[in-house]
Protein backbone atom coordinates (compact mmCIF):
# COMPACT_ATOMS: atom_id res chain seq x y z
CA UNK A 1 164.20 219.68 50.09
CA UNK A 2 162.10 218.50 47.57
CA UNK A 3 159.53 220.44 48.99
CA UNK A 4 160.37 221.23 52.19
CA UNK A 5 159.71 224.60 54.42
CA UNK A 6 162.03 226.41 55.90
CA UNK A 7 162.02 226.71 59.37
CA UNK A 8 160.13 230.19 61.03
CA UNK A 9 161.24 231.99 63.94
CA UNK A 10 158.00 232.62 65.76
CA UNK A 11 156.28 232.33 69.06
CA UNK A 12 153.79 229.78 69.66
CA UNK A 13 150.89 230.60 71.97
CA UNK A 14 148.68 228.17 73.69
CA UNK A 15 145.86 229.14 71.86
CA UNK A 16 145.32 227.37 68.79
CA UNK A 17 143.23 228.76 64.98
CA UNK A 18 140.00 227.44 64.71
CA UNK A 19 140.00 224.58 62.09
CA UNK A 20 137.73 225.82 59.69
CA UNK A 21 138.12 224.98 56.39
CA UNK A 22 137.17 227.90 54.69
CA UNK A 23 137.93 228.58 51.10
CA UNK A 24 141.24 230.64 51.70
CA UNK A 25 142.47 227.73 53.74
CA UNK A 26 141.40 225.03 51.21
CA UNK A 27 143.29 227.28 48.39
CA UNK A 28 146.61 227.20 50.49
CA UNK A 29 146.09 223.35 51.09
CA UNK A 30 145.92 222.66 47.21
CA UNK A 31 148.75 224.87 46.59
CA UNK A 32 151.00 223.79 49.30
CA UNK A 33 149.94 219.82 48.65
CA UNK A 34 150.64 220.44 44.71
CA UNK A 35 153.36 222.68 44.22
CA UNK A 36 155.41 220.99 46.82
CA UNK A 37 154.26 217.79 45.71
CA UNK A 38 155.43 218.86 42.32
CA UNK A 39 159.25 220.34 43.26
CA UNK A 40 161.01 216.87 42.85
CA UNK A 41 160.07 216.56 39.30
CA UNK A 42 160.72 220.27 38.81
CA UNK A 43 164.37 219.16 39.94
CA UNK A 44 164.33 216.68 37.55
CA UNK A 45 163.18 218.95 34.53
CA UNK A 46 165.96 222.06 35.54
CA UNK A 47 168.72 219.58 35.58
CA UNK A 48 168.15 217.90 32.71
CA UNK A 49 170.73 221.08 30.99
CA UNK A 50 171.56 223.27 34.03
CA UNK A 51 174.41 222.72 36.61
CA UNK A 52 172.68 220.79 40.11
CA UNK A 53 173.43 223.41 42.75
CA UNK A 54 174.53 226.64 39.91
CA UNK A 55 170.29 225.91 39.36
CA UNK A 56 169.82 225.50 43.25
CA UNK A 57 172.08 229.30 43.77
CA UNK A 58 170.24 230.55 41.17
CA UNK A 59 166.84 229.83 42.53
CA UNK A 60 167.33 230.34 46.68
CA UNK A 61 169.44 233.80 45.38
CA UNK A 62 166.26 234.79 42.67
CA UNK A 63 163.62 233.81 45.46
CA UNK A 64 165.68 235.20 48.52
CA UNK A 65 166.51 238.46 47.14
CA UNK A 66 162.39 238.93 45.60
CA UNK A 67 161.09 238.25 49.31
CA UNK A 68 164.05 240.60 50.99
CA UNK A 69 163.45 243.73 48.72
CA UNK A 70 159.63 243.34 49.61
CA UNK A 71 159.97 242.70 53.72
CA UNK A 72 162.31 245.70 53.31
CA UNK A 73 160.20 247.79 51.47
CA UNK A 74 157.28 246.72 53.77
CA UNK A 75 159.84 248.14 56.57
CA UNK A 76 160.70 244.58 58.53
CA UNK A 77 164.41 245.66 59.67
CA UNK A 78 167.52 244.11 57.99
CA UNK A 79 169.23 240.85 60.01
CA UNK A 80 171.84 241.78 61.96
CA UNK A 81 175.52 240.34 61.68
CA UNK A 82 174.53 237.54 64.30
CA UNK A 83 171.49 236.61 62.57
CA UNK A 84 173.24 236.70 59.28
CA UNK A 85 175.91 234.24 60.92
CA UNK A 86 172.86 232.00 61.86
CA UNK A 87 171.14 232.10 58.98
CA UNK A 88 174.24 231.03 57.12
CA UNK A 89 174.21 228.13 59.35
CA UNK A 90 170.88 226.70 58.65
CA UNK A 91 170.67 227.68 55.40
CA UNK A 92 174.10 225.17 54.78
CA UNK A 93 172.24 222.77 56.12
CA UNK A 94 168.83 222.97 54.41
CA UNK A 95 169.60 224.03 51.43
CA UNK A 96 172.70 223.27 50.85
CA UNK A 97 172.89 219.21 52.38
CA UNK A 98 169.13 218.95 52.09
CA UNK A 99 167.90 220.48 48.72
CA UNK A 100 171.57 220.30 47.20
CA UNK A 101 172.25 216.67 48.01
CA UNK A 102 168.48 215.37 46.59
CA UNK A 103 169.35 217.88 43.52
CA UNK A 104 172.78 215.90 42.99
CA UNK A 105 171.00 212.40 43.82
CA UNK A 106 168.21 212.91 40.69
CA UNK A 107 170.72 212.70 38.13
CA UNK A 108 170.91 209.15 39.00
CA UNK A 109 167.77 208.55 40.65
CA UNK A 110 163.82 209.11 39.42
CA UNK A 111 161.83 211.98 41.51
CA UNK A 112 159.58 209.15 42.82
CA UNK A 113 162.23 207.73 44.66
CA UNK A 114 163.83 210.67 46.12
CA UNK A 115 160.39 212.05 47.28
CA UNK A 116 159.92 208.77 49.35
CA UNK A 117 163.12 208.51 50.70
CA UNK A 118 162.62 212.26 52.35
CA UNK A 119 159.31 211.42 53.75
CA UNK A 120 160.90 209.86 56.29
CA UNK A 121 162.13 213.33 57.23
CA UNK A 122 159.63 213.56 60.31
CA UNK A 123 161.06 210.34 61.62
CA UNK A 124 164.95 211.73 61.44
CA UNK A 125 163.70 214.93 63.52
CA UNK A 126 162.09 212.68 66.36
CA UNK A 127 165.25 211.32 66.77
CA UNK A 128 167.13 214.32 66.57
CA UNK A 129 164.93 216.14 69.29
CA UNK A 130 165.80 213.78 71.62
CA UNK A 131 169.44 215.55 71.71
CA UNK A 132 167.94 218.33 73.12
CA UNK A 133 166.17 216.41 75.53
CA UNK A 134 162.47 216.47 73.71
CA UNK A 135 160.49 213.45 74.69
CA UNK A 136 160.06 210.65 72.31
CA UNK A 137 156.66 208.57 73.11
CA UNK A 138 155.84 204.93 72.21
CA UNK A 139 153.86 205.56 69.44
CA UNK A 140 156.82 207.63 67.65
CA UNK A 141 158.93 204.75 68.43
CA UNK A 142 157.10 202.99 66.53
CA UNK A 143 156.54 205.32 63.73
CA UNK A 144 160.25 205.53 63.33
CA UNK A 145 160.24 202.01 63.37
CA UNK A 146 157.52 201.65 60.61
CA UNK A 147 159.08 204.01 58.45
CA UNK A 148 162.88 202.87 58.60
CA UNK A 149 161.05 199.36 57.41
CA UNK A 150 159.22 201.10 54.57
CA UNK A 151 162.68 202.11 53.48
CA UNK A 152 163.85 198.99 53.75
CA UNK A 153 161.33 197.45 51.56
CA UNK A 154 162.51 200.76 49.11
CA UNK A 155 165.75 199.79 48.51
CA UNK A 156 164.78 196.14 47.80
CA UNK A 157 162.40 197.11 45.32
CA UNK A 158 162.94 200.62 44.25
CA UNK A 159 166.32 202.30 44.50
CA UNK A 160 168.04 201.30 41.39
CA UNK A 161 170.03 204.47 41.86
CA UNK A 162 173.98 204.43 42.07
CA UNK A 163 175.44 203.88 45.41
CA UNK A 164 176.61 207.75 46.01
CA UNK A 165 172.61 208.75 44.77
CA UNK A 166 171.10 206.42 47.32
CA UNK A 167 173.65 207.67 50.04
CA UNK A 168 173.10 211.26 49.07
CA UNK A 169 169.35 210.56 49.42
CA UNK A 170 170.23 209.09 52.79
CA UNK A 171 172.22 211.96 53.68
CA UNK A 172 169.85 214.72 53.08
CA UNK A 173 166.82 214.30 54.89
CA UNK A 174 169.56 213.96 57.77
CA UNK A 175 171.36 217.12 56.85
CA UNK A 176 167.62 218.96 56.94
CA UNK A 177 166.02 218.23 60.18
CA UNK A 178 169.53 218.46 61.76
CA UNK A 179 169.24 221.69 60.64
CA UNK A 180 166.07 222.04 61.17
CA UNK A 181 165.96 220.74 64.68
CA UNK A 182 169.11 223.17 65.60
CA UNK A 183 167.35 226.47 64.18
CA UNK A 184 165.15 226.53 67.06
CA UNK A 185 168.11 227.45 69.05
CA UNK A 186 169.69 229.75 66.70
CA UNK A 187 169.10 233.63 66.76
CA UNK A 188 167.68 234.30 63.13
CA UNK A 189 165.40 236.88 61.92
CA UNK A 190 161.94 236.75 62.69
CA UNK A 191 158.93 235.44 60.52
CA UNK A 192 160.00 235.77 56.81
CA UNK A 193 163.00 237.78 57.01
CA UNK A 194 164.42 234.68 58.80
CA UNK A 195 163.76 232.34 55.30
CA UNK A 196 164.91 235.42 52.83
CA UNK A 197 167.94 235.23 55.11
CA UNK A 198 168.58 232.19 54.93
CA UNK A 199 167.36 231.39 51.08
CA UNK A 200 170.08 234.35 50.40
CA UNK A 201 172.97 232.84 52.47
CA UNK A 202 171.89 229.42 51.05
CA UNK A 203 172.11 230.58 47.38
CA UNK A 204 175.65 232.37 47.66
CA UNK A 205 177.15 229.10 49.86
CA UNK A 206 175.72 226.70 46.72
CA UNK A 207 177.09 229.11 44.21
CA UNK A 208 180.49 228.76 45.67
CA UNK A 209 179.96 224.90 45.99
CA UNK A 210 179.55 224.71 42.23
CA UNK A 211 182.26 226.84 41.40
CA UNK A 212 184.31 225.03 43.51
CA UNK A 213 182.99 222.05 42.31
CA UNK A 214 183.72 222.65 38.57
CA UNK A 215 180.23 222.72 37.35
CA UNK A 216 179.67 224.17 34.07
CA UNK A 217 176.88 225.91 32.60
CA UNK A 218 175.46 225.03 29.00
CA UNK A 219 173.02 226.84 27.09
CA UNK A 220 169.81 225.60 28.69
CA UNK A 221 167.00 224.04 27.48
CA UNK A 222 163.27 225.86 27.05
CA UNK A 223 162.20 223.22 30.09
CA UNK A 224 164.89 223.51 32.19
CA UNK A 225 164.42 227.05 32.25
CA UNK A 226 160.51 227.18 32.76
CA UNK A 227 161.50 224.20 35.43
CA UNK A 228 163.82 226.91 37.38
CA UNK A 229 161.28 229.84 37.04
CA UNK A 230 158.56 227.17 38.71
CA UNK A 231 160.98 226.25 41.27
CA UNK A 232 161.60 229.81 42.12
CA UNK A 233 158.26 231.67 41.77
CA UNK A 234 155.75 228.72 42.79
CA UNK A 235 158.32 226.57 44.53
CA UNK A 236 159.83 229.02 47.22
CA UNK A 237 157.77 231.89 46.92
CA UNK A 238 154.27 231.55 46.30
CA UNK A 239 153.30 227.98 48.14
CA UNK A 240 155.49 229.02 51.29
CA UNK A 241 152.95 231.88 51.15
CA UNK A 242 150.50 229.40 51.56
CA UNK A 243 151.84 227.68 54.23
CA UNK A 244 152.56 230.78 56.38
CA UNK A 245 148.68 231.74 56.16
CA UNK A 246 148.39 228.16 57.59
CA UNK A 247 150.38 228.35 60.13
CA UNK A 248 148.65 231.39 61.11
CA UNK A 249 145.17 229.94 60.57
CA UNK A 250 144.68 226.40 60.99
CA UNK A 251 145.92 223.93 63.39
CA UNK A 252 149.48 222.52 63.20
CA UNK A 253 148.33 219.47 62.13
CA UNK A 254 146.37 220.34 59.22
CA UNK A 255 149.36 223.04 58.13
CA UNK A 256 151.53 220.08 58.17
CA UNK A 257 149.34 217.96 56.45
CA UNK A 258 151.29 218.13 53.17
CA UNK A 259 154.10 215.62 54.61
CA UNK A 260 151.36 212.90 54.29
CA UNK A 261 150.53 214.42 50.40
CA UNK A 262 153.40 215.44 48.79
CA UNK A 263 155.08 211.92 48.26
CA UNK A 264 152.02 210.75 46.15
CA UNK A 265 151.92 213.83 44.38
CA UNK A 266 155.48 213.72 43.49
CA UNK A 267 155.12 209.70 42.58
CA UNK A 268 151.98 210.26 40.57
CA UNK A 269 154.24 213.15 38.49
CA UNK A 270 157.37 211.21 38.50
CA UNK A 271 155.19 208.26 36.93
CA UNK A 272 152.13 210.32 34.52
CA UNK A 273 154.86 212.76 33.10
CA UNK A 274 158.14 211.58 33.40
CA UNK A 275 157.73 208.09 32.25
CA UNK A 276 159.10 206.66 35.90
CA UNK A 277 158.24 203.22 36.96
CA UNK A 278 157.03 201.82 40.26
CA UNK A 279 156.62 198.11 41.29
CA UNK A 280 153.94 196.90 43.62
CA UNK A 281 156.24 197.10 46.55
CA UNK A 282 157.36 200.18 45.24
CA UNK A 283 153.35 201.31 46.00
CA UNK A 284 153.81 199.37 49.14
CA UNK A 285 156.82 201.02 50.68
CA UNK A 286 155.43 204.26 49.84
CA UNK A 287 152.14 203.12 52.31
CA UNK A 288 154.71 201.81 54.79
CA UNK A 289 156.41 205.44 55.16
CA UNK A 290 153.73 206.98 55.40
CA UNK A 291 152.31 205.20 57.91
CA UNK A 292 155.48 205.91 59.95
CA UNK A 293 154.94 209.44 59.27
CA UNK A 294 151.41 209.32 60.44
CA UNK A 295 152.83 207.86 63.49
CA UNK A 296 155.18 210.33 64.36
CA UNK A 297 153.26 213.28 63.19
CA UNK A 298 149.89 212.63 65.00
CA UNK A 299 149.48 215.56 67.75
CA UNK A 300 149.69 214.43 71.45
CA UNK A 301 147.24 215.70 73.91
CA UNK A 302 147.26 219.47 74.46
CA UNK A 303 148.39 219.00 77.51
CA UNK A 304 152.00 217.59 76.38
CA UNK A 305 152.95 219.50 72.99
CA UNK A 306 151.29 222.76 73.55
CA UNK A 307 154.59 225.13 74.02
CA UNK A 308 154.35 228.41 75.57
CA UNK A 309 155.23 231.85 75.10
CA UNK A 310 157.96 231.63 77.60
CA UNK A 311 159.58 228.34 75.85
CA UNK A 312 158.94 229.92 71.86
CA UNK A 313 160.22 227.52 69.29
CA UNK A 314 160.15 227.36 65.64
CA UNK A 315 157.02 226.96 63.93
CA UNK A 316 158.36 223.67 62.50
CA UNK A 317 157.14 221.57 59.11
CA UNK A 318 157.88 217.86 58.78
CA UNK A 319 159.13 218.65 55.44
CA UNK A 320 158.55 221.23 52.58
CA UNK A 321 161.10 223.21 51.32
CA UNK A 322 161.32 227.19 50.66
């Protein structure tokens, strides 16, 4: 969304990294914590002259197409027409009713708000595991709880947006982890080739949207335009970098750390450049999520969450975006 990572087709193993925090791994944190962090203002910047989802087509088919020529080149084999299908599917869904709908709600709402509403992503995917029969304990009951409260106290203090931007907000962290949740059952490519996939089937679904949808393009301004190369190069290419090494060499955890991060950053933007406001309950909701999200996201004993290589799933993040 905002800042949200795409879901990666990959075994899980028992074993976990060692949590070292050595100084590659403290690099990826920063970039993964700021860049995402960072995303919902970029939004804000590209759309101030460019078309919502032409931008969004434009990015997912720049960034998908740059990380396909180089898997190819590095010789990871092409999706097949199944996994093509799938990726499709997912990428709909993520990109297109998660990223699409926040990019359509900040033209009526600031990039502080939107980035709190979608921290309450983890909480939507504990509920929507339990459709596939995942367990839900008390203390993500409770999470949920917390957060859908913190949300609460949002709209009473915060969400000055128009009706269809505070649905749309609503809407999209909904559309993602339903997405989300369901590509851990779907056949798409493995490890990168999976996100190229899907960032490429994304982009060309969008660009139809907007055509569809009458959007017109204007001659852009310098900002927008840096905004959109940000998005693309930093945005879905080079802090989903990041997050793949940690995935690879931390614990999940601290990989998916940046859930708890990236609303501040994106507040503390919204409100140092942009010029956005935000109350004292504003500041208060924003704790209330993310105590949720703590909640929810806090690891259970090994002995409950540790999948296995017979039962792979998704490597899955509570919320970043390619």
């Amino acid at each position: 969304m905002g800042g949200y990572a795409l879901p990666v087709s990959a075994p899980v193993s028992r074993s976990r990294p060692a949590a070292r925090l050595t100084p590659a791994v403290l690099l990826c944190l920063a970039l993964v914590y700021v860049v995402w962090g960072s995303t919902y203002f970029g939004i804000k910047v590209a759309i101030g002259s460019l078309p919502p989802l032409g931008m969004l087509a434009a990015r997912f088919l720049g960034a998908g197409a740059l990380l396909y020529a180089f898997l190819r080149w590095r010789g990871v084999p092409a999706p097949t027409r199944r996994e093509w299908g799938a990726s499709a599917a997912v990428g709909l869904l993520l990109l297109g009713g998660g990223t699409g709908l926040v990019t359509l709600a900040e033209r009526d709402a600031s990039s502080s708000v939107a980035a709190m509403v979608l921290a309450v992503s983890p909480l939507f995917a504990a509920l929507f595991a339990r459709l596939w029969g995942e367990r839900t304990g008390g203390r993500e009951w409770l999470g949920i709880g917390v957060g859908l409260l913190g949300i609460a106290l949002l709209n009473v203090g915060e969400l000055r947006a128009t009706p269809l931007a505070a649905a749309l907000l609503i809407l999209a962290p909904l559309c993602w982890t339903f997405g989300s949740q369901w590509s851990r059952r779907l056949p798409l490519p493995a490890g990168l080739m999976g996100s190229a996939a899907e960032m490429l089937a994304g982009g060309v679904l969008l660009g139809l949207l907007s055509l569809g949808l009458g959007e017109r393009w204007t001659e852009p301004t310098a900002a927008s335009l840096w905004a959109l190369a940000y998005l693309t190069v930093f945005g879905s290419l080079v802090a989903y970098s990041a997050y793949m090494y940690l995935v690879a060499h931390t614990r999940p955890a601290l990989a998916t750390s940046y859930a708890y991060v990236n609303p501040v950053v994106a507040v503390l933007l919204g409100v140092g450049l942009g010029g956005e406001t935000l109350t004292g309950l504003g500041w208060g909701a924003l704790g209330v999520i993310l105590t949720g999200v703590v909640l929810v996201a806090w690891p259970r004993p090994a002995s409950v969450t540790a999948p296995t290589t017979e039962n792979p799933g998704a490597v899955q993040a509570p919320g970043a975006e390619a």
